[in-house]
Protein backbone atom coordinates (compact mmCIF):
# COMPACT_ATOMS: atom_id res chain seq x y z
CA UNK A 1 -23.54 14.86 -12.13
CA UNK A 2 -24.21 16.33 -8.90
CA UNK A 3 -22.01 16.57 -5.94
CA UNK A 4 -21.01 13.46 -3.67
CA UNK A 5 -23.00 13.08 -0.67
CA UNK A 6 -20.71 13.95 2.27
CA UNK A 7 -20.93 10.68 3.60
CA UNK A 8 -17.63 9.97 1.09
CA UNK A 9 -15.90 12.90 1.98
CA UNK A 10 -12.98 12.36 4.88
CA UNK A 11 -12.88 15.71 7.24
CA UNK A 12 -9.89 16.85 5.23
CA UNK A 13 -11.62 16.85 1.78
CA UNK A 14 -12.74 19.29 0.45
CA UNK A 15 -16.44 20.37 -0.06
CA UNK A 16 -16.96 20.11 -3.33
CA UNK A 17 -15.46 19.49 -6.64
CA UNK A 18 -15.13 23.20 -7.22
CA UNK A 19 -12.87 23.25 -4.54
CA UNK A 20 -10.36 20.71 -5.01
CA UNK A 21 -6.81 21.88 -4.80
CA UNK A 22 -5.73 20.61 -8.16
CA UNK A 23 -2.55 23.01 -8.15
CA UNK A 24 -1.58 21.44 -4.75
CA UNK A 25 -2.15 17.85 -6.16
CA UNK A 26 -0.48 18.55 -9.86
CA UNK A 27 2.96 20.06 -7.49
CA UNK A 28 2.58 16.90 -5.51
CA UNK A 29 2.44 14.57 -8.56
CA UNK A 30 5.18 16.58 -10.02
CA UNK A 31 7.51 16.97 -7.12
CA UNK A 32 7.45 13.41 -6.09
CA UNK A 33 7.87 11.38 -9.20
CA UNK A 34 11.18 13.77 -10.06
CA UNK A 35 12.55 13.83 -6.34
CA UNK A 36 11.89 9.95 -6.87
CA UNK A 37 13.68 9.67 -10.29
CA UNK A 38 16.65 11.76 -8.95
CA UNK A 39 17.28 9.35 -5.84
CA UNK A 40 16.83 6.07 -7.85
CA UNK A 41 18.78 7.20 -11.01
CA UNK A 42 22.22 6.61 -10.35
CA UNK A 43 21.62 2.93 -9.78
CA UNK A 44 20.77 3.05 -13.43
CA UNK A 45 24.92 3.70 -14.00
CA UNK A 46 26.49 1.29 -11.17
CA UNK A 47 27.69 -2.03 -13.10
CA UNK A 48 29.15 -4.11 -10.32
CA UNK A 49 26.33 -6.42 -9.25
CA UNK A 50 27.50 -6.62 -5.66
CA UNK A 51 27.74 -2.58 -5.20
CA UNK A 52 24.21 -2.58 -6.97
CA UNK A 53 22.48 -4.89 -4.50
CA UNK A 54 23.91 -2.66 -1.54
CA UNK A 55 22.28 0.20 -2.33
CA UNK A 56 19.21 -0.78 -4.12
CA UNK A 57 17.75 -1.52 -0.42
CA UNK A 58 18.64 1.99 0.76
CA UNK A 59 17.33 3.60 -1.75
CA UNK A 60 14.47 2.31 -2.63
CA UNK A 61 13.85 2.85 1.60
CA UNK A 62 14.27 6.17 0.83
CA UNK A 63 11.95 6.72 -2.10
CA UNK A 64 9.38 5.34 0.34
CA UNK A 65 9.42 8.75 2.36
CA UNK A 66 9.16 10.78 -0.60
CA UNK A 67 5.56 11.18 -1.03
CA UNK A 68 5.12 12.04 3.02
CA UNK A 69 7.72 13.90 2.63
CA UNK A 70 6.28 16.00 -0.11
CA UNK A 71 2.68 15.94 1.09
CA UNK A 72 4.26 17.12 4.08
CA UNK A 73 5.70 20.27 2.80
CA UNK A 74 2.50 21.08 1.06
CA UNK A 75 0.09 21.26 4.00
CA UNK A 76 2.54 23.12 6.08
CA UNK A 77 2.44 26.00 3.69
CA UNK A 78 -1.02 25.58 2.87
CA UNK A 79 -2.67 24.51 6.40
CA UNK A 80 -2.98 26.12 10.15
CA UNK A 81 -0.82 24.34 12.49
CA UNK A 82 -3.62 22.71 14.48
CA UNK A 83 -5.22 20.98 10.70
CA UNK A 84 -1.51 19.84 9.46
CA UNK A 85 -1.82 16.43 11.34
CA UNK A 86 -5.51 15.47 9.96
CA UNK A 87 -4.72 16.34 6.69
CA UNK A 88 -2.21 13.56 5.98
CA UNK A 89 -4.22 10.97 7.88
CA UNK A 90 -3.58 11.58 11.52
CA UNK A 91 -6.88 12.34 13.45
CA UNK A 92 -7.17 11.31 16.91
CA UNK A 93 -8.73 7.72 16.88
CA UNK A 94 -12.31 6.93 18.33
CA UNK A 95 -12.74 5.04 19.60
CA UNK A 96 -9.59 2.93 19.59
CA UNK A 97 -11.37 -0.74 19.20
CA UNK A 98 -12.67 -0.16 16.13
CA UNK A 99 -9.62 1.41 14.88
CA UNK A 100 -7.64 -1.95 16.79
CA UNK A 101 -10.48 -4.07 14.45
CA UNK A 102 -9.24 -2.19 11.32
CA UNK A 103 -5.92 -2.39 11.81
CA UNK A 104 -6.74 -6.73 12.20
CA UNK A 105 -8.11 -6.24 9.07
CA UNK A 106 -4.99 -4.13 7.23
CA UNK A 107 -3.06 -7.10 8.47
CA UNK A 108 -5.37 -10.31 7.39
CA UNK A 109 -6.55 -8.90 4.13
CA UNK A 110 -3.11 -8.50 2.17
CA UNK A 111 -2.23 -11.49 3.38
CA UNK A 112 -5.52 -13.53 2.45
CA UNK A 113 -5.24 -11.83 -1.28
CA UNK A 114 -1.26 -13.34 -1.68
CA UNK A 115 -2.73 -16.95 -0.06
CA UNK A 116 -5.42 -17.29 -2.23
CA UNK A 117 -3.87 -15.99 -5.43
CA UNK A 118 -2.37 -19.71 -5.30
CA UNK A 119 -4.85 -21.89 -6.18
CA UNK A 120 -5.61 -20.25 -8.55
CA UNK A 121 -2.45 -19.90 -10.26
CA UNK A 122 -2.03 -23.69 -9.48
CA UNK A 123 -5.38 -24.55 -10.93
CA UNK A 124 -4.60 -22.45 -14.03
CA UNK A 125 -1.09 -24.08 -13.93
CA UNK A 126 1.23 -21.70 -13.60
CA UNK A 127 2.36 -22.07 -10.17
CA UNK A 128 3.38 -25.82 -8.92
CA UNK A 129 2.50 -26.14 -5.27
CA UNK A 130 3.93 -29.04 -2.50
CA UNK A 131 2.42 -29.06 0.36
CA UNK A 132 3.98 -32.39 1.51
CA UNK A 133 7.79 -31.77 1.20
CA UNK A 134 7.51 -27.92 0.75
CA UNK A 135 10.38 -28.76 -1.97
CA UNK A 136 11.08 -25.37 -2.78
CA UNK A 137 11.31 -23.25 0.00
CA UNK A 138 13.74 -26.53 1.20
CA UNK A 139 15.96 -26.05 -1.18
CA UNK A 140 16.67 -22.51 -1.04
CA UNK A 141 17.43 -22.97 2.41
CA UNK A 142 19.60 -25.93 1.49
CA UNK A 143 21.07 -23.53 -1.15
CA UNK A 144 22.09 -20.55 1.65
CA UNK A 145 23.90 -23.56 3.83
CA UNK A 146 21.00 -24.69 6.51
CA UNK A 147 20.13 -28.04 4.93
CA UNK A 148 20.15 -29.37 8.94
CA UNK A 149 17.68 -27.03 10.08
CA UNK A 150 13.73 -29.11 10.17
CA UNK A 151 11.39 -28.13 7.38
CA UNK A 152 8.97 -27.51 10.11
CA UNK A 153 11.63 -24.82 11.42
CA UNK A 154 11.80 -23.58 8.65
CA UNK A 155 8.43 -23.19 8.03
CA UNK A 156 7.53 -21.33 11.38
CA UNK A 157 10.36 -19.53 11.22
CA UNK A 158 9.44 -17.83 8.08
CA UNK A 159 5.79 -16.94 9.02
CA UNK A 160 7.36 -15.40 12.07
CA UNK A 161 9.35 -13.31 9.66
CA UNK A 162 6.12 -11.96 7.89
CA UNK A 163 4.47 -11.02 11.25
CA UNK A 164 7.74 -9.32 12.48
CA UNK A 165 8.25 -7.12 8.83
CA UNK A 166 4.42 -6.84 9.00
CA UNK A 167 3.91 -5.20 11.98
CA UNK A 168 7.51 -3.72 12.49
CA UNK A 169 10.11 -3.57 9.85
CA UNK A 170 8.24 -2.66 6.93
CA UNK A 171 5.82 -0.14 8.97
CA UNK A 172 7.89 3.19 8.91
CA UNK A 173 9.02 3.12 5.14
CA UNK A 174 5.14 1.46 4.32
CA UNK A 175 3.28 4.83 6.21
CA UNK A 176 6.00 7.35 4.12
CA UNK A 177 4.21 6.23 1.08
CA UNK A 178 0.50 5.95 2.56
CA UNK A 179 1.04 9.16 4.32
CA UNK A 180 1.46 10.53 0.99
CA UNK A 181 -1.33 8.47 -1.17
CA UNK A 182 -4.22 7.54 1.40
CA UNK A 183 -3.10 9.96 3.72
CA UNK A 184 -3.38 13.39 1.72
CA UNK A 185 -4.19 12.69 -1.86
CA UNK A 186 -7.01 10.65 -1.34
CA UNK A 187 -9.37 12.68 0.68
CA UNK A 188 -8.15 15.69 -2.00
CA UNK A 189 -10.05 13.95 -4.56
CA UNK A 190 -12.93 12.59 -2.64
CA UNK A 191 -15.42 15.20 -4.05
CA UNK A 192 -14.31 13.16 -7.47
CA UNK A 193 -16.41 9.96 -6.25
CA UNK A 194 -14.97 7.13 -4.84
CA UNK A 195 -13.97 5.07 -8.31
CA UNK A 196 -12.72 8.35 -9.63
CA UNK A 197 -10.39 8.71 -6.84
CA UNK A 198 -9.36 4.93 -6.22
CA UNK A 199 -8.55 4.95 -10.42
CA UNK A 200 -6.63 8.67 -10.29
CA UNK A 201 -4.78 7.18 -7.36
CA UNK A 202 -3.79 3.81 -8.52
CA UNK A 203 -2.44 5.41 -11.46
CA UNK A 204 0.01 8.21 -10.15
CA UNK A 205 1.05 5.40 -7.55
CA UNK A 206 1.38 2.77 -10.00
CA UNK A 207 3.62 5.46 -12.50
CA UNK A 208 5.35 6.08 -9.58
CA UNK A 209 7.27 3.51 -9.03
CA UNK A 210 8.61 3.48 -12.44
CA UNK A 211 12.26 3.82 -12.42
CA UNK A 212 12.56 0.50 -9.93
CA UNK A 213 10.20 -1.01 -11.94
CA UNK A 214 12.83 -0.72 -14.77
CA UNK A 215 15.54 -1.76 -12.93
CA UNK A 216 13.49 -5.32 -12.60
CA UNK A 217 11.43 -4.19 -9.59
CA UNK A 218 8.66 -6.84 -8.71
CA UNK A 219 8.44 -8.11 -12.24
CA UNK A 220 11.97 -8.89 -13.41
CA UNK A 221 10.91 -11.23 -16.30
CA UNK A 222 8.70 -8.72 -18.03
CA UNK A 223 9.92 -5.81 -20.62
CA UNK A 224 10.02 -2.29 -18.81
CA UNK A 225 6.56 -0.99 -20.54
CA UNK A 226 4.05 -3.91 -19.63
CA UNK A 227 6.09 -4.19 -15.74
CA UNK A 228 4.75 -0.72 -15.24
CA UNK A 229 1.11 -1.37 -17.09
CA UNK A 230 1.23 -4.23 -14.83
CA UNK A 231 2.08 -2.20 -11.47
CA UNK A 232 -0.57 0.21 -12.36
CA UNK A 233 -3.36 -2.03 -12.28
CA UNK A 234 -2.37 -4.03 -9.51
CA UNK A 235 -1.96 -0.44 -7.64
CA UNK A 236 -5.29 0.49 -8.99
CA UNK A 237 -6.80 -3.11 -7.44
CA UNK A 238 -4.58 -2.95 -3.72
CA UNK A 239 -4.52 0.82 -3.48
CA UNK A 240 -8.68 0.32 -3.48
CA UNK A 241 -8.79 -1.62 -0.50
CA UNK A 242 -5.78 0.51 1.19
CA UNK A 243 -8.38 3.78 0.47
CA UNK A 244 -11.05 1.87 2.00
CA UNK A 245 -9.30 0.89 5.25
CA UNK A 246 -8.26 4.91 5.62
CA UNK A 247 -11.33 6.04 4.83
CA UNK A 248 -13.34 3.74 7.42
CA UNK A 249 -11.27 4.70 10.15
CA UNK A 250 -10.36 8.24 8.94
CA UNK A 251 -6.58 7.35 9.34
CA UNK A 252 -3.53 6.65 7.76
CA UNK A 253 -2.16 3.74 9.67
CA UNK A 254 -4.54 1.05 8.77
CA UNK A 255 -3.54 1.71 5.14
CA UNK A 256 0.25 1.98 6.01
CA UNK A 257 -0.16 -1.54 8.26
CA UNK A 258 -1.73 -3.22 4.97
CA UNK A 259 1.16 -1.89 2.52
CA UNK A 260 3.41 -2.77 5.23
CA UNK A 261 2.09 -6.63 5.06
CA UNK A 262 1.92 -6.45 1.32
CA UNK A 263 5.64 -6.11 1.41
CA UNK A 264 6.25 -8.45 4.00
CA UNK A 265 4.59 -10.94 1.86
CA UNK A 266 6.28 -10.91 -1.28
CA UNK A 267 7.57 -13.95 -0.72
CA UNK A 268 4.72 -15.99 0.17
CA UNK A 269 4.52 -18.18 -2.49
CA UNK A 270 7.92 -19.76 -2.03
CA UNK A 271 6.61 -21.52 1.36
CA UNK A 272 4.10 -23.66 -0.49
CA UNK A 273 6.29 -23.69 -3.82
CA UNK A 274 7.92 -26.94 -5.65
CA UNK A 275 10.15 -24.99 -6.80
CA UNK A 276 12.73 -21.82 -5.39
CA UNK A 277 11.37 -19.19 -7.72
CA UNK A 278 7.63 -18.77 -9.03
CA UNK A 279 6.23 -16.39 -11.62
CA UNK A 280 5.70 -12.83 -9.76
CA UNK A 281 3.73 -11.50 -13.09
CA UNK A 282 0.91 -14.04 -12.66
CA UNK A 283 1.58 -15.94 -8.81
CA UNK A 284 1.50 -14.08 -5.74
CA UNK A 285 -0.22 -10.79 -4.64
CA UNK A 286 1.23 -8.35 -7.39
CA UNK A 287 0.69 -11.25 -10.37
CA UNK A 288 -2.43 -11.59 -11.97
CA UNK A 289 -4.12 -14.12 -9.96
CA UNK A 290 -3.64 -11.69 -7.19
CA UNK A 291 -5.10 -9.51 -9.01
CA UNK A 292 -8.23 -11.07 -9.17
CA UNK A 293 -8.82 -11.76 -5.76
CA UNK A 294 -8.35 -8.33 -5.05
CA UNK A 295 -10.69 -6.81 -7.69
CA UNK A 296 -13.43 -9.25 -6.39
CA UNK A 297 -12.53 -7.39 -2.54
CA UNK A 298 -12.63 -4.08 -3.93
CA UNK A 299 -16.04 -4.93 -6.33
CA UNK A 300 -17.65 -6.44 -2.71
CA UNK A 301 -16.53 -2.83 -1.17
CA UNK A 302 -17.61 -0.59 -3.95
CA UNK A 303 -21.44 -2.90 -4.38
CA UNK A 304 -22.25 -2.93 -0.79
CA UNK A 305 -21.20 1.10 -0.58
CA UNK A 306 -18.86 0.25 2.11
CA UNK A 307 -16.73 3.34 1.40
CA UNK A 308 -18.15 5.44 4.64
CA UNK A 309 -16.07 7.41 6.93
CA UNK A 310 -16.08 6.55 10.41
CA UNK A 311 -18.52 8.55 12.45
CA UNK A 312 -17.40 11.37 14.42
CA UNK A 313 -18.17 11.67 18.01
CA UNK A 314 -18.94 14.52 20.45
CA UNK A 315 -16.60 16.51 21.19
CA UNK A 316 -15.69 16.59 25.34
CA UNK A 317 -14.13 20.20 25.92
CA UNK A 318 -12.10 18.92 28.74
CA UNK A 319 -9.86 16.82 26.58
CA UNK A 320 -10.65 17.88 23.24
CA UNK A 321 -7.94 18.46 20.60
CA UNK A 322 -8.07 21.79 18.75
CA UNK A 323 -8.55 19.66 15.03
CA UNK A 324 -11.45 18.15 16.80
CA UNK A 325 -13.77 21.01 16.05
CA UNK A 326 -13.06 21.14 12.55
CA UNK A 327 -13.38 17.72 12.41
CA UNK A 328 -16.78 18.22 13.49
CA UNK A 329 -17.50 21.69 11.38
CA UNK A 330 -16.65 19.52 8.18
CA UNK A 331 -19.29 16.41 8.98
């Protein structure tokens, strides 16, 4: 098969297959998943519950990082000072309103996946909904001693909370992964295709998160093996439309904004929910049904050849960036 057309190759990619840096990306693979496996592995030996659930937060912050961290070390060995930024994701951005309409997009489109995952797992029965008394997310709150507080309180209350980890809490931690998997390792395997690269990707992220995923990680009612076969296809399915978003706009962020609302929305179900816990293997954004929104996103994306980088603009001298004219050398 011949080469890819540039038009799928990000200015950081490389040219062609033959030129793929498949040492740099097999170090990468390598260092992260055992830095990873050495900071999560001594919550494998703490027993007391309560000294458990005050560190698994912390660290599972700080396996986040890793993969920036690690991509990070590889292009400053292997890149000139002025290319280090670009090549984890961080061109300059023009022009900023489409990058602003992008970033709308990160935001809505994780979101619109977790909401619609629930009729769906309603109509398939296995998710009981009530949207009259919104039972279940009233009695967890009765449960943590705020039985006075107003369902309708309530209610806003927590959709303010998914804006706020959206867009703020979750956005650091959420960009040292992308950094990592849409920021650097996706444009390395660009010259691939795009399905080659979205599958290698959602793979290694998916494996990834392994040892949490053991520990009961998003799907505590599953055995180890199938939580992870079932991380790696959701990663496959999300970590699509995350490589689309950086792509399109050339930059990381967009992808870190829509793992950053992924996380914040976790919880989504519960608002609607009869009940106070739901069935995260099949209800929600990382079950099944969420699943099948997304692949129906990503099949729309991948049909209508929507994987095109943003075009690059004329350089001005006067307030050009040194990157810039690579940027432009590689289009």
């Amino acid at each position: 098969m011949s080469q890819p057309p540039k038009s799928v190759l990000l200015p950081s990619s490389p040219h062609s297959r033959a030129d793929i840096r498949w040492r740099q990306i097999i170090w990468f693979i390598i260092s992260t998943f055992a830095i990873t496996w050495l900071i999560v592995l001594p919550l494998f030996f703490i027993k007391d519950p309560a000294a458990f659930q005050g560190l698994y937060t912390p660290v599972v912050v700080v396996m986040m990082f890793i993969p920036a961290f690690v991509a990070w070390l590889i292009v400053r060995k292997t890149r000139p000072k002025a290319h280090r930024a670009r090549s984890l994701g961080f061109a300059r951005h023009r022009p900023l309103p489409r990058l602003f309409g992008y970033l709308a997009l990160a935001f809505l489109l994780p979101i619109s996946v977790g909401l619609l995952s629930l009729p769906i797992a309603s109509a398939l029965g296995l998710y009981n909904a009530d949207l009259t008394h919104f039972s279940g997310l009233r009695e967890a709150f009765d449960e943590a001693g705020l039985s006075d507080m107003p369902i309708q309180t309530i209610f806003v209350t927590q959709i303010i909370n998914v804006v706020l980890a959206a867009c703020f809490l979750n956005l650091i931690p959420a960009l040292g992964e992308e950094t990592g998997w849409r920021g650097w390792l996706t444009p390395q395997l660009l010259p691939l295709g795009i399905v080659p690269t979205i599958i290698i990707t959602g793979i290694i992220w998916g494996l990834w998160h392994t040892p949490v995923l053991l520990l009961g990680h998003n799907y505590p009612q599953l055995p180890g093996w199938q939580s992870v076969l079932f991380m790696v296809i959701f990663s496959t399915l999300i970590g699509g439309i995350f490589a689309w978003l950086a792509i399109r706009t050339n930059s990381v962020w967009p992808a870190a904004l829509g793992h950053s609302t992924l996380n914040a929305t976790g919880g989504l179900p519960l608002l609607f929910s009869a009940d106070t816990t739901f069935d995260t293997a099949h209800v929600g954004i990382t079950g099944t049904t969420g699943w099948l929104v997304a692949a129906v996103i990503l099949l729309v994306l991948i049909g209508t050849r929507s994987f095109k980088p943003a075009p690059v603009p004329s350089v001005n001298p006067d307030t050009a960036w040194p990157s810039d004219y690579s940027d432009l050398s590689n289009s």
